[in-house]
C-alpha atoms as a PDB file:
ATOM      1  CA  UNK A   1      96.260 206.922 138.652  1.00  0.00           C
ATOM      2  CA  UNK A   2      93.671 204.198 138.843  1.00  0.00           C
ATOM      3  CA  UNK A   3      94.160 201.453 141.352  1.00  0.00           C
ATOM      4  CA  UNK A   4      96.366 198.217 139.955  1.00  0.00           C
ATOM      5  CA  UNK A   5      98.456 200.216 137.185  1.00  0.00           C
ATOM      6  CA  UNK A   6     101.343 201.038 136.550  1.00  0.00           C
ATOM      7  CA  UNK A   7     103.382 203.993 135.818  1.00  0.00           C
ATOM      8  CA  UNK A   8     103.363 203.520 132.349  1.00  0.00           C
ATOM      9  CA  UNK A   9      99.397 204.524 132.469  1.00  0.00           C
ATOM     10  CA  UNK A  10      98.575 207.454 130.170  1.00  0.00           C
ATOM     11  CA  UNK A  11      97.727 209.972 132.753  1.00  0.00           C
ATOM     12  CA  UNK A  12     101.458 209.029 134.265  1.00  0.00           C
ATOM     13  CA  UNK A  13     103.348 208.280 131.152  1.00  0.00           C
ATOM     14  CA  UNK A  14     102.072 209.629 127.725  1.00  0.00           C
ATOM     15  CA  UNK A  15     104.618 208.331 125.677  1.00  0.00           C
ATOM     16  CA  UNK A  16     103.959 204.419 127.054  1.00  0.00           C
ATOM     17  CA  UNK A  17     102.921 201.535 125.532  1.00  0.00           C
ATOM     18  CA  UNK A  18      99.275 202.009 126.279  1.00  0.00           C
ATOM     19  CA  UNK A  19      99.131 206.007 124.995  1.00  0.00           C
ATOM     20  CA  UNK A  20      97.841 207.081 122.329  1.00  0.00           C
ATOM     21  CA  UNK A  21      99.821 209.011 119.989  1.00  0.00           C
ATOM     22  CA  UNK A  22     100.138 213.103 120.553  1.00  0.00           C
ATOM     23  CA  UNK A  23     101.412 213.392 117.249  1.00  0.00           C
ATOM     24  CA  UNK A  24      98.460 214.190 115.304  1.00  0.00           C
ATOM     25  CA  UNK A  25      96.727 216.185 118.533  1.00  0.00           C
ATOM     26  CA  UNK A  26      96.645 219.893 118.565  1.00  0.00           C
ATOM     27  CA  UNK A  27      98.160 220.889 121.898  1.00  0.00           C
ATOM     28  CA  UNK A  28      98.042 224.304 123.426  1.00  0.00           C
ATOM     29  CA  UNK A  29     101.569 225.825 124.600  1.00  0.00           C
ATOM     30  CA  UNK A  30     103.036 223.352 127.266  1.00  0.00           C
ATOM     31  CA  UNK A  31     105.142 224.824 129.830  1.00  0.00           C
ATOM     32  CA  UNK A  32     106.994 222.158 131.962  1.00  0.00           C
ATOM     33  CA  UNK A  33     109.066 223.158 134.869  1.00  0.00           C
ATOM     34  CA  UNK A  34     111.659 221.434 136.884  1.00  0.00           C
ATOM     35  CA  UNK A  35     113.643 220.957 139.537  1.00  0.00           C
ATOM     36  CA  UNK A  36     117.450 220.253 138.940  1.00  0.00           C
ATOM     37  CA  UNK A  37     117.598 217.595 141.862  1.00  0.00           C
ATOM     38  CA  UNK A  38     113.769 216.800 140.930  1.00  0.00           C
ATOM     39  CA  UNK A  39     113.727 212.208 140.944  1.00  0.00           C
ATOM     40  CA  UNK A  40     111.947 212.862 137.744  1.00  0.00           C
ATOM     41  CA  UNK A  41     114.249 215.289 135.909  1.00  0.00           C
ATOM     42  CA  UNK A  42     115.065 213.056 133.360  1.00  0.00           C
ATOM     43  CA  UNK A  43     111.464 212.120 132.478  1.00  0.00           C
ATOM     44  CA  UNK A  44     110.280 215.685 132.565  1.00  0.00           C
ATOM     45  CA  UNK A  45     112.982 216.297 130.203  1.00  0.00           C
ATOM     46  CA  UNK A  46     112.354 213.484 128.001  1.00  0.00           C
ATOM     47  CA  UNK A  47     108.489 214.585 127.789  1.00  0.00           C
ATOM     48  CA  UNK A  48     109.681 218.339 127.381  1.00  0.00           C
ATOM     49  CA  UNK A  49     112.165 217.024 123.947  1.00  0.00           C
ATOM     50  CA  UNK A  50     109.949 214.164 122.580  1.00  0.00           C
ATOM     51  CA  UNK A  51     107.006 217.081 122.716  1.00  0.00           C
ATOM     52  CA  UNK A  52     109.427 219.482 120.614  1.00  0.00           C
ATOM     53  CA  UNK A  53     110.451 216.854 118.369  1.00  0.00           C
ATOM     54  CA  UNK A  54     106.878 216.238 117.349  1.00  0.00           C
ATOM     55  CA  UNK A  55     106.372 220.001 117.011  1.00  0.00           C
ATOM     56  CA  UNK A  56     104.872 221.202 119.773  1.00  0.00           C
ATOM     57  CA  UNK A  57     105.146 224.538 121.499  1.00  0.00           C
ATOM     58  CA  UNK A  58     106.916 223.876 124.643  1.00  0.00           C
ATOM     59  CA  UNK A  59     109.186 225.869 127.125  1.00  0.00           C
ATOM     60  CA  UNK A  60     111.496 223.903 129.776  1.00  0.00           C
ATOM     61  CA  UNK A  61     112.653 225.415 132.194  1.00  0.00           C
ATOM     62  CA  UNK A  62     114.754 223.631 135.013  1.00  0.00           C
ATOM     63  CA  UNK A  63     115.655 225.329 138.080  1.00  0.00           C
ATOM     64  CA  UNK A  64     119.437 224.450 139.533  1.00  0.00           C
ATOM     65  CA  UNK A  65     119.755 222.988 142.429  1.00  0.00           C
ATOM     66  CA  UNK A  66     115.872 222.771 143.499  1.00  0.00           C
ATOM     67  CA  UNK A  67     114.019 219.822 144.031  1.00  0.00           C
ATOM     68  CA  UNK A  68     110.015 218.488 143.857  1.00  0.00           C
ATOM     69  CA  UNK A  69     107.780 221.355 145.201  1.00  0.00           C
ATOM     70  CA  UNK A  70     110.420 223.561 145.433  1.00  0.00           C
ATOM     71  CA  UNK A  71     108.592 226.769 144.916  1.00  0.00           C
ATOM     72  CA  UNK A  72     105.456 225.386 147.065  1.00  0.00           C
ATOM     73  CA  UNK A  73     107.170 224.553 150.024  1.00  0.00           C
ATOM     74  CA  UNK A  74     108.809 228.631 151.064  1.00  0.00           C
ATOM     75  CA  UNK A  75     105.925 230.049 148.885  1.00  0.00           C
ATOM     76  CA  UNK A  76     107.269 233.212 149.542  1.00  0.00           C
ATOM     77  CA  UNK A  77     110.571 233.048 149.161  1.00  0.00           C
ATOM     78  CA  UNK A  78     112.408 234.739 145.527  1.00  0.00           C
ATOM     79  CA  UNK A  79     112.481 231.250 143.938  1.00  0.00           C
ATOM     80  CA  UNK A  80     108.951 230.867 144.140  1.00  0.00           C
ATOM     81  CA  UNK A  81     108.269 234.473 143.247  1.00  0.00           C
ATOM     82  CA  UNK A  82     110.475 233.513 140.247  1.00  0.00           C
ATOM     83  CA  UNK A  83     108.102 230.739 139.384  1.00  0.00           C
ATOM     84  CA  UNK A  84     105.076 232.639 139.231  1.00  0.00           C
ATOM     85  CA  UNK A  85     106.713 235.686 137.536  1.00  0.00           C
ATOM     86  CA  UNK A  86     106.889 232.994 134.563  1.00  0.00           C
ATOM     87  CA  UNK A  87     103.800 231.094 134.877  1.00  0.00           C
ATOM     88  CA  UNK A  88     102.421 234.942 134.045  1.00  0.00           C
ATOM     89  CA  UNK A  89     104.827 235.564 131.527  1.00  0.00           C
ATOM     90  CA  UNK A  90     103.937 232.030 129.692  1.00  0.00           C
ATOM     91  CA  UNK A  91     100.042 232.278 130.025  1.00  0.00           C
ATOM     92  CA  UNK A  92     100.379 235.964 129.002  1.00  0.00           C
ATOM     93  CA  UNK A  93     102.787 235.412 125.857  1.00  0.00           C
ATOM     94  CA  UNK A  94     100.309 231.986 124.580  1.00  0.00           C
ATOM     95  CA  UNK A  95      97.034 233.535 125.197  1.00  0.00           C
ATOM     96  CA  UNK A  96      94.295 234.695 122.441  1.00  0.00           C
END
């Protein structure tokens, strides 16, 4: 984010008071991924539902128990293996 703002800038919160609305934008398939213990669950999940609501093509997936960087920090461990199993899956199943 740009020095001085806050976290209700666009590139942190799309949905603030200073973002323009996504309603009317095309949007390519979102896929948003999350920890269950992740500090910003409930905003990823928010994002993930208000996206939906509008229409949007958009797979959540939350992953129990993990938190931020979960599948970065024991890259090869099965969670992580997991993770990029459906990163494939997703870019596979929404490309043309």
């Amino acid at each position: 984010m740009p020095i001085g703002e806050t976290r209700d800038h666009p590139l942190a919160n799309p949905f603030g008071p200073s973002s323009r609305s996504l309603e009317t934008l095309i949007l390519d398939p979102i896929l948003v991924m999350v920890g269950g213990k992740e500090l910003l669950k409930d905003r990823a999940e928010d994002y993930a539902k208000r996206l939906k609501e509008m229409g949007k093509k958009i797979k959540y997936v939350e992953f129990e128990g993990k938190e931020h960087g979960f599948f970065t920090n024991d890259p090869y461990s099965d969670v992580s293996s997991e993770t990029l199993q459906l990163i494939e899956r997703f870019m596979i199943e929404n490309s043309s």
